[in-house]
Protein backbone atom coordinates (compact mmCIF):
# COMPACT_ATOMS: atom_id res chain seq x y z
CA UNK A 1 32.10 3.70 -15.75
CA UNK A 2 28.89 2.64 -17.47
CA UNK A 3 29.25 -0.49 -15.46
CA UNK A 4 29.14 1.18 -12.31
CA UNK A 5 26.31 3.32 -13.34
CA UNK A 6 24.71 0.36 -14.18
CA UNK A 7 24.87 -1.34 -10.92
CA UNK A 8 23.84 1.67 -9.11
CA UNK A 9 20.53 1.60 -10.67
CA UNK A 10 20.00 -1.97 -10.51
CA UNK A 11 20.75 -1.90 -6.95
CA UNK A 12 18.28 1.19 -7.07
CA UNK A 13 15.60 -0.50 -8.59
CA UNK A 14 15.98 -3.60 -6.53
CA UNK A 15 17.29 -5.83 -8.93
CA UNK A 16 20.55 -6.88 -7.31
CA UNK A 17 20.70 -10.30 -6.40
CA UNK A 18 18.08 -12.15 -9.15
CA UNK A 19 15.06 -10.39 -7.97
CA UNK A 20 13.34 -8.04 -10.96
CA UNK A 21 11.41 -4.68 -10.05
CA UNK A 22 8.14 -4.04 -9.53
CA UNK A 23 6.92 -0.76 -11.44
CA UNK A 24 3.26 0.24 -9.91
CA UNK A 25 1.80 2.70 -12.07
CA UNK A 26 -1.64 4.77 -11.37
CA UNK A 27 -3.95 4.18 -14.42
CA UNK A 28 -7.28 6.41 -15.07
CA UNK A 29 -7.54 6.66 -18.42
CA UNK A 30 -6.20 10.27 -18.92
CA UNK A 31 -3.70 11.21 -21.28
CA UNK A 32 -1.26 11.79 -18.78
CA UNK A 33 -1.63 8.33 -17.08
CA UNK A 34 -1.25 6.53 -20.57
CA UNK A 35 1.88 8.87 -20.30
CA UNK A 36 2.94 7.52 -17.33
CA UNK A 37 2.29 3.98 -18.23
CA UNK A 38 4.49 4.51 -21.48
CA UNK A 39 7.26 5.47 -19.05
CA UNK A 40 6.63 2.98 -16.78
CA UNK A 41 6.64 0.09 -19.59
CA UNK A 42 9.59 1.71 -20.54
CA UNK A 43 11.47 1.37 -17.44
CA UNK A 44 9.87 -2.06 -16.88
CA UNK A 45 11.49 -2.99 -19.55
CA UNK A 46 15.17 -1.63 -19.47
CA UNK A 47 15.13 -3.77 -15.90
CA UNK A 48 13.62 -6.50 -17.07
CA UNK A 49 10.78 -5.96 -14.63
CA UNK A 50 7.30 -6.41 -14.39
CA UNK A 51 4.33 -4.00 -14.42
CA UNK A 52 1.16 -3.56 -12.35
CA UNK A 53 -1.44 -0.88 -13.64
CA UNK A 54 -3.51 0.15 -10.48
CA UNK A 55 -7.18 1.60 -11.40
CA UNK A 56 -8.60 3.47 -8.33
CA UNK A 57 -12.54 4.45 -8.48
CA UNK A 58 -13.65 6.63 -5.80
CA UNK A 59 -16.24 5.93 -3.65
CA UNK A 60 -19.31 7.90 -4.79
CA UNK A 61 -22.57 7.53 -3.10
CA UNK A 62 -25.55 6.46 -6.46
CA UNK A 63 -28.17 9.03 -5.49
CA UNK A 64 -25.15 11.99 -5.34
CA UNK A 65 -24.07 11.42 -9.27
CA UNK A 66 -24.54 14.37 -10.66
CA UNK A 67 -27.77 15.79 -8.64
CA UNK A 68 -29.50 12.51 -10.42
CA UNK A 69 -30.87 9.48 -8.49
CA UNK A 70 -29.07 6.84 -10.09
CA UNK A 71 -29.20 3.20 -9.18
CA UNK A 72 -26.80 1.31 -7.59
CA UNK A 73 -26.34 -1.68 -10.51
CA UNK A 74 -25.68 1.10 -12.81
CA UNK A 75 -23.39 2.90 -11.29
CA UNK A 76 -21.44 -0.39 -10.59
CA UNK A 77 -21.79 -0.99 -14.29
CA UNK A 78 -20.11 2.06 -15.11
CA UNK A 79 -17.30 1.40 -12.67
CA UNK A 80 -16.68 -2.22 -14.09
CA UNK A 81 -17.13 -1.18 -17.90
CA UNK A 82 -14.41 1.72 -17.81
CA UNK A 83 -12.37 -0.97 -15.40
CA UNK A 84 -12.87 -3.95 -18.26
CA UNK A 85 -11.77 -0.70 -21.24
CA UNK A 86 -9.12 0.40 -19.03
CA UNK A 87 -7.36 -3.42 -18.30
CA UNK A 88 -8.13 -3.93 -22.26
CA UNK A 89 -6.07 -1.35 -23.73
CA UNK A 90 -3.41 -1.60 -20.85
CA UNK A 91 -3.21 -5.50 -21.74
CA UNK A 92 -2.54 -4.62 -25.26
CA UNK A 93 -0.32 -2.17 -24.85
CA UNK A 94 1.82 -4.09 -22.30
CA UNK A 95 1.54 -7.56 -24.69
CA UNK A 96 2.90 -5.57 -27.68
CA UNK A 97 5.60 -4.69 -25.45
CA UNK A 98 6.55 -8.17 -24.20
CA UNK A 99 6.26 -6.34 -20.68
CA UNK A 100 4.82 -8.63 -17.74
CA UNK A 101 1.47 -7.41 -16.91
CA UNK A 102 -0.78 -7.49 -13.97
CA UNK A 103 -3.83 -4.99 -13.78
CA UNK A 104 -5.50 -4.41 -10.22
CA UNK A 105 -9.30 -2.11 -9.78
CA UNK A 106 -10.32 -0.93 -6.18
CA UNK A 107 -12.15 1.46 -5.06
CA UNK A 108 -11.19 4.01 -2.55
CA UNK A 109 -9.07 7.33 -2.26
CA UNK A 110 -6.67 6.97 -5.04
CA UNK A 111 -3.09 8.13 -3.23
CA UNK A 112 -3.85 5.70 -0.11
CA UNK A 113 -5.14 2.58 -2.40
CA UNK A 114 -2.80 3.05 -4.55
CA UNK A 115 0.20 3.06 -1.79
CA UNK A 116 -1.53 -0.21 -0.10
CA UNK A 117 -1.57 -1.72 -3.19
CA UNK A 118 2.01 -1.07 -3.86
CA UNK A 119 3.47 -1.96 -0.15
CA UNK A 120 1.13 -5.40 -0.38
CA UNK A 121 3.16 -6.05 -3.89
CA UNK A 122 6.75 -4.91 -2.11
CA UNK A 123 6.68 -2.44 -5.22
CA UNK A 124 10.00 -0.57 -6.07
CA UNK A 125 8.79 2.27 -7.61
CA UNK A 126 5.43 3.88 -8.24
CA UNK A 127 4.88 6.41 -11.58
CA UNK A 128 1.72 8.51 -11.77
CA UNK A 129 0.92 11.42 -14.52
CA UNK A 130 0.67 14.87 -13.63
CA UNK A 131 -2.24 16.11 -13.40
CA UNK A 132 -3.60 18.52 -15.59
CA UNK A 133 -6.74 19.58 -13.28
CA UNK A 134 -5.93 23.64 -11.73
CA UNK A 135 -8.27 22.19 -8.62
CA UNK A 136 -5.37 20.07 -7.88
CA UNK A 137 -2.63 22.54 -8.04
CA UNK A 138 -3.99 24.50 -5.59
CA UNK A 139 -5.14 21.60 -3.21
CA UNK A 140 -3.14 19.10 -3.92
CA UNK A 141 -2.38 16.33 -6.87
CA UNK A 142 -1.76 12.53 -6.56
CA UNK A 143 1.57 13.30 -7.48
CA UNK A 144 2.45 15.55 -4.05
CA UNK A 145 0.27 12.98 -1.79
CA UNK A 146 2.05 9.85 -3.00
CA UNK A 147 5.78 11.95 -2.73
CA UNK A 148 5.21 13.02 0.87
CA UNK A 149 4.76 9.03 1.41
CA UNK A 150 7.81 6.78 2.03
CA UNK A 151 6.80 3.60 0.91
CA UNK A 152 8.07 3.55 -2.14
CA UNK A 153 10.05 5.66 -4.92
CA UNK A 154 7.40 7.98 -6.58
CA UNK A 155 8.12 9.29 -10.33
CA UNK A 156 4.99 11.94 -11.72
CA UNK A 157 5.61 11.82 -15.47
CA UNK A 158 4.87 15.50 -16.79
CA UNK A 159 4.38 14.83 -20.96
């Protein structure tokens, strides 16, 4: 029994015939993405896949930050600094693991970057927190967009 069980996820998760899974997971720094990257190494690991942590920015015009004019080169150095913390700690995390690691930073809106990304990678499965925001329970969180999609399985980790 626990063979077939076995097999059935393996051939869920793409592994049948030699070829390990690719687990995308959405990384922003919140507790409940370092949740869903825990669960994500996690499954990464029992089959013996890999693991690409996708950090989406959104695009936000300089002068609009916070009523403020604010330079371009420093709001590109903010971007890149929480990027460089972000791939640091994920890095770590994944090395102390022994989980293969790959960390990816665009900029965009984060459910359709973060589906490209995964359809250009032929990801099997893509794990996202829940967010803990009200504004998106009432319009909307990454979770819900990326489910409604079809490009890939979509887990939302709720801690």
């Amino acid at each position: 029994m626990a063979q077939k069980e076995a097999e059935a996820r393996a051939e869920r998760l793409g592994t049948v015939g030699g070829t390990a899974p690719l687990i995308v997971v959405g990384l922003d720094g919140s507790s409940t993405s370092w949740d869903a990257f825990s669960w994500a190494a996690g499954e990464a690991i029992r089959s013996n896949g890999s693991l690409v942590a996708v950090y989406v920015t959104p695009e936000v015009e300089p002068v609009a930050a916070f009523g403020e004019s604010l330079g371009y080169a420093a709001v590109e150095q903010a971007r890149e600094g929480v990027a460089a913390e972000l791939r640091g700690e994920a890095q770590r995390r994944a090395r102390d693991l022994g989980v293969p690691f790959r960390f990816v930073s665009e900029r965009g809106d984060t459910a359709p970057t973060i589906t490209r990304i995964a359809r250009s990678l032929g990801a099997d499965l893509i794990v996202v927190g829940r967010s803990a925001k009200m504004l998106h329970h009432l319009a909307g969180s990454l979770g819900r967009r990326l489910v409604s999609r079809r490009d890939a399985p979509v887990i939302a980790v709720v801690p």
